[in-house]
PDB file of N, CA and C in Angstrom:
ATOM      1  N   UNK A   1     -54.907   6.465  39.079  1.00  0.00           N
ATOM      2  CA  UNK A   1     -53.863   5.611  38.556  1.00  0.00           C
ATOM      3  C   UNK A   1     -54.316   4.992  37.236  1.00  0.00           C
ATOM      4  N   UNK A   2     -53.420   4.811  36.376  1.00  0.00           N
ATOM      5  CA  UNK A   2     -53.925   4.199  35.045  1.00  0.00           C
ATOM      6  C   UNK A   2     -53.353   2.805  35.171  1.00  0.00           C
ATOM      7  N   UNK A   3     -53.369   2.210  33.804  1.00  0.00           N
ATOM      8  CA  UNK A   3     -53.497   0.919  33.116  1.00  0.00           C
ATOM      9  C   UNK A   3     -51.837   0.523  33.796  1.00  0.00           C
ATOM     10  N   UNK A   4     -51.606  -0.377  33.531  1.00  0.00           N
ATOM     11  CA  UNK A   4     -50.060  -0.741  34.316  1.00  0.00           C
ATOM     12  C   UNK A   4     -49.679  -1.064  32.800  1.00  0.00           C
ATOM     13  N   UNK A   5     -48.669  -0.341  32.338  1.00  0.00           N
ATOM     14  CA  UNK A   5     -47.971  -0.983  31.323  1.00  0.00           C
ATOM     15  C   UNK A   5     -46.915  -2.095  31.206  1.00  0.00           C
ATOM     16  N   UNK A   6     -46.814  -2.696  30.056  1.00  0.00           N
ATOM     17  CA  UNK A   6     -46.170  -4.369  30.040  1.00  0.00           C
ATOM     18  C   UNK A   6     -45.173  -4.573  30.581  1.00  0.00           C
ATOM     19  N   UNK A   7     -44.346  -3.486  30.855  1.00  0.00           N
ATOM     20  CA  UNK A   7     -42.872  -3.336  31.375  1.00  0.00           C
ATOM     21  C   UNK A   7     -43.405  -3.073  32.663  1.00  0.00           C
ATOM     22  N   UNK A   8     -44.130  -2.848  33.553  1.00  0.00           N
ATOM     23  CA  UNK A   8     -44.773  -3.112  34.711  1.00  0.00           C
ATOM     24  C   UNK A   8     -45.070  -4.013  35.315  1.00  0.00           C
ATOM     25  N   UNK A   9     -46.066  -4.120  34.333  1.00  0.00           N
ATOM     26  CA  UNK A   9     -46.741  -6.239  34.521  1.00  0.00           C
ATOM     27  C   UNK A   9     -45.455  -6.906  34.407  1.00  0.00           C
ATOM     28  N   UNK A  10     -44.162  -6.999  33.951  1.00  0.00           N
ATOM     29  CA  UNK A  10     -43.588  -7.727  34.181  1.00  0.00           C
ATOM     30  C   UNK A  10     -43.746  -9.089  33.304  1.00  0.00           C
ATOM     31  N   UNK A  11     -44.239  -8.632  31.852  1.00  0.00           N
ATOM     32  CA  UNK A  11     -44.621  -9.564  30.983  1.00  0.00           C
ATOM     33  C   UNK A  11     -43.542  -9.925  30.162  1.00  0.00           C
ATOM     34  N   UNK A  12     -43.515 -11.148  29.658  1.00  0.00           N
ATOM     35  CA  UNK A  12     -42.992 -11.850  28.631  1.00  0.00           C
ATOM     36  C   UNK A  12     -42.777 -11.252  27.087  1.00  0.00           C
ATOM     37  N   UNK A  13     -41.666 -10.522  26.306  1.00  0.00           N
ATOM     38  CA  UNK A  13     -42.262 -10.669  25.291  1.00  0.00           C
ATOM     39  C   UNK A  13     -41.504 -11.419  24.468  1.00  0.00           C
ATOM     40  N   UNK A  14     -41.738 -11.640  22.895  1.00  0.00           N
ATOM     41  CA  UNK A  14     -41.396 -12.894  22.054  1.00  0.00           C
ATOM     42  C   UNK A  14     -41.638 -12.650  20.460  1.00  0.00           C
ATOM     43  N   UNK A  15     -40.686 -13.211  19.958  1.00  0.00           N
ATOM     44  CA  UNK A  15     -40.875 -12.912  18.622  1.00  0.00           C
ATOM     45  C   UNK A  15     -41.418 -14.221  17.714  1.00  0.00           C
ATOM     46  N   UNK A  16     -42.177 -14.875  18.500  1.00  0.00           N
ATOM     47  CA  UNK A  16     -43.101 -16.172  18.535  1.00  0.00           C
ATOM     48  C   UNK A  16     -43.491 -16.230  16.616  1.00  0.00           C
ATOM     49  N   UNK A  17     -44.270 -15.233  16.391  1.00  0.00           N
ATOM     50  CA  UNK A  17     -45.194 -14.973  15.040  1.00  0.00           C
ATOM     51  C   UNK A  17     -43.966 -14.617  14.094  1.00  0.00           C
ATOM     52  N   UNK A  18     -42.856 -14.367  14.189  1.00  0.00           N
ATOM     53  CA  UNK A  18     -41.946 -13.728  13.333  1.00  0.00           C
ATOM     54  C   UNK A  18     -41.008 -15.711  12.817  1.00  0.00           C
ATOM     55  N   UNK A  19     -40.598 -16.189  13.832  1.00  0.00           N
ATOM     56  CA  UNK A  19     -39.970 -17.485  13.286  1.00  0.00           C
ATOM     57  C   UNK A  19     -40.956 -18.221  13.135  1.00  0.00           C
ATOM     58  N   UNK A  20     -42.222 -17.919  13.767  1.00  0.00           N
ATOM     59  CA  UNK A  20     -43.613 -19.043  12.689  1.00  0.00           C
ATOM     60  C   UNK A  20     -43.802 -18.542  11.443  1.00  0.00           C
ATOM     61  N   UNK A  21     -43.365 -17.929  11.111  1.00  0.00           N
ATOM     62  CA  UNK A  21     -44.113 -17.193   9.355  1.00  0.00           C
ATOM     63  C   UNK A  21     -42.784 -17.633   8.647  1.00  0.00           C
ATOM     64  N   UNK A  22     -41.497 -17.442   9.301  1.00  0.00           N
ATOM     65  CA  UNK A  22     -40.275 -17.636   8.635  1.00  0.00           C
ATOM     66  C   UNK A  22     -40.281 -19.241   8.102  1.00  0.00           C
ATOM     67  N   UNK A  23     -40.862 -19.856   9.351  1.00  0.00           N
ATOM     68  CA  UNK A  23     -40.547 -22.016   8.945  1.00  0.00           C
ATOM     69  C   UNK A  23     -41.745 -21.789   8.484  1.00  0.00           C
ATOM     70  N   UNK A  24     -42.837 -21.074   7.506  1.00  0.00           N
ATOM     71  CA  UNK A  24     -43.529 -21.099   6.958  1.00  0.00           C
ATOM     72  C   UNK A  24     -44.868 -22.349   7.976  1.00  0.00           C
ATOM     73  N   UNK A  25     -44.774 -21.530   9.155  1.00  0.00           N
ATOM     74  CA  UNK A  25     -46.042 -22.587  10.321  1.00  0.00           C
ATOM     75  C   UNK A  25     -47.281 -21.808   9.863  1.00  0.00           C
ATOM     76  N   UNK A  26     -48.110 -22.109  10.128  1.00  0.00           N
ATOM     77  CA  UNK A  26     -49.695 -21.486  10.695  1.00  0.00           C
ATOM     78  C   UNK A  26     -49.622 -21.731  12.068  1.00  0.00           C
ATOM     79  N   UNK A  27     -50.504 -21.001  12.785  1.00  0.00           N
ATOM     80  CA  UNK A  27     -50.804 -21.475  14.271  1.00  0.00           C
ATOM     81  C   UNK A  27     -51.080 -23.093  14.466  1.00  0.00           C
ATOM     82  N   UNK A  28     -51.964 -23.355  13.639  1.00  0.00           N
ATOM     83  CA  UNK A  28     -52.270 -24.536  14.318  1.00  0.00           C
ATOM     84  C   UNK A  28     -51.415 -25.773  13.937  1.00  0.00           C
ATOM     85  N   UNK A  29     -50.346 -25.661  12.696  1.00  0.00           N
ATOM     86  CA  UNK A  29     -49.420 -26.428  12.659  1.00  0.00           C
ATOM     87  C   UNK A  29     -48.694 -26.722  13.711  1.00  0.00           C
ATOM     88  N   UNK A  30     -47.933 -24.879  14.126  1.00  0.00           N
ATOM     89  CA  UNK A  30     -47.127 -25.250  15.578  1.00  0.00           C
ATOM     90  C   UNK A  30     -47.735 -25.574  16.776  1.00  0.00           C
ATOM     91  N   UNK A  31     -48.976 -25.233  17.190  1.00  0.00           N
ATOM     92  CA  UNK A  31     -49.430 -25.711  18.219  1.00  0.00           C
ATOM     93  C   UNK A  31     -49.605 -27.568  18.025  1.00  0.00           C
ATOM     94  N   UNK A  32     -49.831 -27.851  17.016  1.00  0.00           N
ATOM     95  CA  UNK A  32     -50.110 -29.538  16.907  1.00  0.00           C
ATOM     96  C   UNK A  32     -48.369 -29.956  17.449  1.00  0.00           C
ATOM     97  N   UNK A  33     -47.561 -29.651  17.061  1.00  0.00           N
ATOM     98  CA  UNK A  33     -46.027 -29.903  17.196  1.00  0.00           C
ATOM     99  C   UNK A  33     -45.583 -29.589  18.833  1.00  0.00           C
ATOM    100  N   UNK A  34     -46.358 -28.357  19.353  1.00  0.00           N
ATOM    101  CA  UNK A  34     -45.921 -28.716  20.830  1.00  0.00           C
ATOM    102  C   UNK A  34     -46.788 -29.005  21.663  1.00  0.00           C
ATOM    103  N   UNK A  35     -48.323 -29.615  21.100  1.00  0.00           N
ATOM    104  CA  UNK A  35     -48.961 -30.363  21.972  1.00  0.00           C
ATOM    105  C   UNK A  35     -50.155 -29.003  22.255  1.00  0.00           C
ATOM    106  N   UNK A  36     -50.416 -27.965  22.285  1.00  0.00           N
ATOM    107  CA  UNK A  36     -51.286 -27.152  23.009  1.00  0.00           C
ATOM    108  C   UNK A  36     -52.432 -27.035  21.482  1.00  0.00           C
ATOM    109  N   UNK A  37     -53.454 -25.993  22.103  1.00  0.00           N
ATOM    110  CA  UNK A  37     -54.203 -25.381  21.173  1.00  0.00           C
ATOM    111  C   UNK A  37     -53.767 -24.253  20.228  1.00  0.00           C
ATOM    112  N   UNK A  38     -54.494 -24.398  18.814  1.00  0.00           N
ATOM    113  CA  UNK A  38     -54.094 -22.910  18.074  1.00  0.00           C
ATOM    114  C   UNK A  38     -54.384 -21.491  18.792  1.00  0.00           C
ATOM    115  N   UNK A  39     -55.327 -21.161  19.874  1.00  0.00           N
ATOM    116  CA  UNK A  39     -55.520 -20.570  20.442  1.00  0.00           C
ATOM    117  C   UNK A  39     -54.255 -20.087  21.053  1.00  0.00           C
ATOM    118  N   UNK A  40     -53.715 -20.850  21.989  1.00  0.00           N
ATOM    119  CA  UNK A  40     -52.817 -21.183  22.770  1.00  0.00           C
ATOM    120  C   UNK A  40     -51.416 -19.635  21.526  1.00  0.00           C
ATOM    121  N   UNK A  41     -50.892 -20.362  20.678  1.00  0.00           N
ATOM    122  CA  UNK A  41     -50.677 -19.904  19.881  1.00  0.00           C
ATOM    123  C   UNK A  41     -50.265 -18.440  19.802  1.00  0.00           C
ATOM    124  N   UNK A  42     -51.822 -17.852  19.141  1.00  0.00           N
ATOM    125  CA  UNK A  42     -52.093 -16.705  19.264  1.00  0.00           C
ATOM    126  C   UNK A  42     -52.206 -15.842  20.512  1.00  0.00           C
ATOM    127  N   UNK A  43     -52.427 -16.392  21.408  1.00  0.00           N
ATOM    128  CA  UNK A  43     -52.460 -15.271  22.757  1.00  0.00           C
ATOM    129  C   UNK A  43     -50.296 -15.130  23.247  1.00  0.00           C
ATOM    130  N   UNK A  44     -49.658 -15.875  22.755  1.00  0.00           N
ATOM    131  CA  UNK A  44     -48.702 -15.662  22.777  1.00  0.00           C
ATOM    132  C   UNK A  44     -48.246 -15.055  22.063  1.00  0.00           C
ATOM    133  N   UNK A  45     -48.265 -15.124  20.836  1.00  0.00           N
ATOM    134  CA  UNK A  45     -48.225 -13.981  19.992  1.00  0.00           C
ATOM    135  C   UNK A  45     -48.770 -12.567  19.985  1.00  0.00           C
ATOM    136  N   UNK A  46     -49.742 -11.938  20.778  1.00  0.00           N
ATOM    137  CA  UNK A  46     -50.257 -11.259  21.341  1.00  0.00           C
ATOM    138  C   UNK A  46     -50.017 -10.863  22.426  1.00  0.00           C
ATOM    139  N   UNK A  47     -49.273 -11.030  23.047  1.00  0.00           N
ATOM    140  CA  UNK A  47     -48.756 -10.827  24.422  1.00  0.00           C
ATOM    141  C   UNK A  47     -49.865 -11.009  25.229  1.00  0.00           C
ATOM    142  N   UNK A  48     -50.768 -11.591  24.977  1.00  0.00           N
ATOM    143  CA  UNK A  48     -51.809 -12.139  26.216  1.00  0.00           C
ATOM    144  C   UNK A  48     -51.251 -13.690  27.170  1.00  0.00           C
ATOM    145  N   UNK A  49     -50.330 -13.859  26.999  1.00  0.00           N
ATOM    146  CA  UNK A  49     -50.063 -15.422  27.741  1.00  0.00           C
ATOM    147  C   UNK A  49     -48.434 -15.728  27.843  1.00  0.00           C
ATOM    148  N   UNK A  50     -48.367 -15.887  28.690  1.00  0.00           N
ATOM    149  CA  UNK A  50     -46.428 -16.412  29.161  1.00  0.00           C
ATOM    150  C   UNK A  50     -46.652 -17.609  28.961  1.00  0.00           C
ATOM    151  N   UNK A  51     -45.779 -18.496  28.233  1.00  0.00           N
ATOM    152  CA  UNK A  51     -45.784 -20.045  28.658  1.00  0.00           C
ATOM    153  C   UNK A  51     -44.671 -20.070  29.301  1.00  0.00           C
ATOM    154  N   UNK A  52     -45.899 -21.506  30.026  1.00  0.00           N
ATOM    155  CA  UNK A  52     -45.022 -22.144  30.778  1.00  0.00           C
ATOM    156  C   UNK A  52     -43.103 -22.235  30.379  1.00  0.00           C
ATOM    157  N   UNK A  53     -42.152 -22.649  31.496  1.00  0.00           N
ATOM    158  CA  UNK A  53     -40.751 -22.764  30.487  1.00  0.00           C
ATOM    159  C   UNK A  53     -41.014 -24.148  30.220  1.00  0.00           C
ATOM    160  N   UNK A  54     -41.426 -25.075  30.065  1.00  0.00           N
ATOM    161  CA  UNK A  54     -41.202 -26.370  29.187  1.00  0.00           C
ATOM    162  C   UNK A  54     -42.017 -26.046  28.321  1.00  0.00           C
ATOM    163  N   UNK A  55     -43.421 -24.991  28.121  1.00  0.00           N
ATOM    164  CA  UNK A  55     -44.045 -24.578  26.361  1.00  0.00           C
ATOM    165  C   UNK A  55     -42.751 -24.150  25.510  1.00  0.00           C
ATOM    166  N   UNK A  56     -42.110 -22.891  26.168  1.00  0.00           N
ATOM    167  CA  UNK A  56     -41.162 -22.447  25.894  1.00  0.00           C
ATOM    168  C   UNK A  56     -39.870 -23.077  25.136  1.00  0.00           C
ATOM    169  N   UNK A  57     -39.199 -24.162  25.708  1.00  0.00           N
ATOM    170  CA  UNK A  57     -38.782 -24.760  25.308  1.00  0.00           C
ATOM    171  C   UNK A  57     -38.991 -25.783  24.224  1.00  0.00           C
ATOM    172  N   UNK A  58     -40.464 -26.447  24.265  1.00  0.00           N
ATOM    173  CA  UNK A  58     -41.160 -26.904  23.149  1.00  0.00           C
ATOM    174  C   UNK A  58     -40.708 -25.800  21.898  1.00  0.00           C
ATOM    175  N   UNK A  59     -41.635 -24.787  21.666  1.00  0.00           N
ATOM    176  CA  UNK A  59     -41.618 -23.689  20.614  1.00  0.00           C
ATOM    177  C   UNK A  59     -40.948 -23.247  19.889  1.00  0.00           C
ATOM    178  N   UNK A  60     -39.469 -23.317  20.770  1.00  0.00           N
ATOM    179  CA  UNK A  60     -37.949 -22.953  20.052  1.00  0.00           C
ATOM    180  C   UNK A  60     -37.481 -24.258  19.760  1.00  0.00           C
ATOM    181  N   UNK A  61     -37.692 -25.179  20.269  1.00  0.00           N
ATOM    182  CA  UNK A  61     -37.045 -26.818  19.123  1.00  0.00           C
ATOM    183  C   UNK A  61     -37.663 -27.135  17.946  1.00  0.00           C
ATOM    184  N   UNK A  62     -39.100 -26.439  18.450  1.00  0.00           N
ATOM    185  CA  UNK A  62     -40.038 -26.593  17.079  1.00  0.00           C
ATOM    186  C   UNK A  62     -39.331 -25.626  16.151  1.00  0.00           C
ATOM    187  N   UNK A  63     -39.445 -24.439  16.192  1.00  0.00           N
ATOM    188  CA  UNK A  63     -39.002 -23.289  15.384  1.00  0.00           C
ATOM    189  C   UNK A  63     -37.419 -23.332  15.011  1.00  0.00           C
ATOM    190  N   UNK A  64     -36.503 -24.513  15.843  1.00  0.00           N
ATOM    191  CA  UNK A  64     -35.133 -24.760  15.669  1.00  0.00           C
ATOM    192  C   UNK A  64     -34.245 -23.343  15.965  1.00  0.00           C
ATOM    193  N   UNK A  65     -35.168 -23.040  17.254  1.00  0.00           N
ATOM    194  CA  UNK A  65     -34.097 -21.923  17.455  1.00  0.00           C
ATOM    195  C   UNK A  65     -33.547 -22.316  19.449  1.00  0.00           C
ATOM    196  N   UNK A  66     -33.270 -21.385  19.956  1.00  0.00           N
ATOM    197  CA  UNK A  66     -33.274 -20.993  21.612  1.00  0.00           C
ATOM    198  C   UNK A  66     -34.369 -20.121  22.400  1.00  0.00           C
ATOM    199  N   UNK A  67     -34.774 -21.048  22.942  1.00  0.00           N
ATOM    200  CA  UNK A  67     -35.768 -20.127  24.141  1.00  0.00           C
ATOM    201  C   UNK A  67     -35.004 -18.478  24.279  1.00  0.00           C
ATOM    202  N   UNK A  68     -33.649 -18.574  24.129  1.00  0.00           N
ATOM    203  CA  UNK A  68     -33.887 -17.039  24.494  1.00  0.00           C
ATOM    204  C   UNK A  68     -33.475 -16.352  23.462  1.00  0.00           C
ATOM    205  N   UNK A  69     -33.444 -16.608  22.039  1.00  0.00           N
ATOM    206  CA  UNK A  69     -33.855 -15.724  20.733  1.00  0.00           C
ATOM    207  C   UNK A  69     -35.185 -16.059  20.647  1.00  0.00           C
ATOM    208  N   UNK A  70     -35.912 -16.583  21.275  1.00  0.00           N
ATOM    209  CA  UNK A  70     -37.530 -16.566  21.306  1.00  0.00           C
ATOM    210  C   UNK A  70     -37.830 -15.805  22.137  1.00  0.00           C
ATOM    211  N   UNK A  71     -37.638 -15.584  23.397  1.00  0.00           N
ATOM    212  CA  UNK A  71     -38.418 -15.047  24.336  1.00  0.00           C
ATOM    213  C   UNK A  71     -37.582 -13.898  25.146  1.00  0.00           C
ATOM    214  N   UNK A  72     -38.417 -13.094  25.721  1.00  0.00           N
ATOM    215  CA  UNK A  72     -37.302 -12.049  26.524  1.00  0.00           C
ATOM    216  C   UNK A  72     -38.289 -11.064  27.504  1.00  0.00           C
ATOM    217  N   UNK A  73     -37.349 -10.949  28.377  1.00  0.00           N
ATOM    218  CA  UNK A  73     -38.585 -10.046  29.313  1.00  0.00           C
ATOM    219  C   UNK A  73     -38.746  -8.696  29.063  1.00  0.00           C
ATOM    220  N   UNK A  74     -39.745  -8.022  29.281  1.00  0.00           N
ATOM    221  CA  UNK A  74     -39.954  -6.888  28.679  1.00  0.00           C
ATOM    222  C   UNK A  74     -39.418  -5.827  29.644  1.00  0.00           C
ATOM    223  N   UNK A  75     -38.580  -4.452  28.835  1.00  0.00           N
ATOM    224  CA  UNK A  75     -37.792  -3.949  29.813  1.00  0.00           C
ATOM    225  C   UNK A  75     -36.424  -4.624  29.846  1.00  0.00           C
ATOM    226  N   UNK A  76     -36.213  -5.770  29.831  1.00  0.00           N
ATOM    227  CA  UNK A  76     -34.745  -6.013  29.759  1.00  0.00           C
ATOM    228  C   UNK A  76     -34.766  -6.296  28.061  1.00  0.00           C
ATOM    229  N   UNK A  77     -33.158  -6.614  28.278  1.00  0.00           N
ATOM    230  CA  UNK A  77     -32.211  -7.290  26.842  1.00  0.00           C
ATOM    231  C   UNK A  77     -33.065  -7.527  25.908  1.00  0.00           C
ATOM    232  N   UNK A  78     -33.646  -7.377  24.801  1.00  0.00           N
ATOM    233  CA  UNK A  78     -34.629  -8.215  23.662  1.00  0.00           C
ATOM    234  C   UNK A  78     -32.984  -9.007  22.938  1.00  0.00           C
TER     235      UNK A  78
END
């Protein structure tokens, strides 16, 4: 058996890095704005990390958009 792909895992994905570059953020700008680490950040942008839904919700008020033009499950609707 191989690697389980993302649409397997049942992962999160997000266009997180695309409306941070647009409001002209760095990581660690937006992470200071919803409280977490720049780290934090980047593994979302990376598809290494789901946030929580209240990060979630943080991220898109920051970015002045909707949790769900931010986020979407992989395999369904983008």
């Amino acid at each position: 058996m191989g690697r389980k792909t993302r649409e397997q895992e049942g992962l999160v994905g997000n266009r997180l890095e695309a409306f941070r570059t647009a409001a002209n953020l760095t990581r660690a700008e937006l992470a200071e704005m919803v409280g977490v680490n720049y780290q934090t950040i980047g593994y979302i942008e990376r598809f290494e990390y789901s946030p929580s839904l209240a990060l979630a919700f943080k991220l898109a008020d920051a970015l002045g958009t909707t949790v769900d033009e931010l986020f979407f499950f992989e395999g369904g609707k983008p």
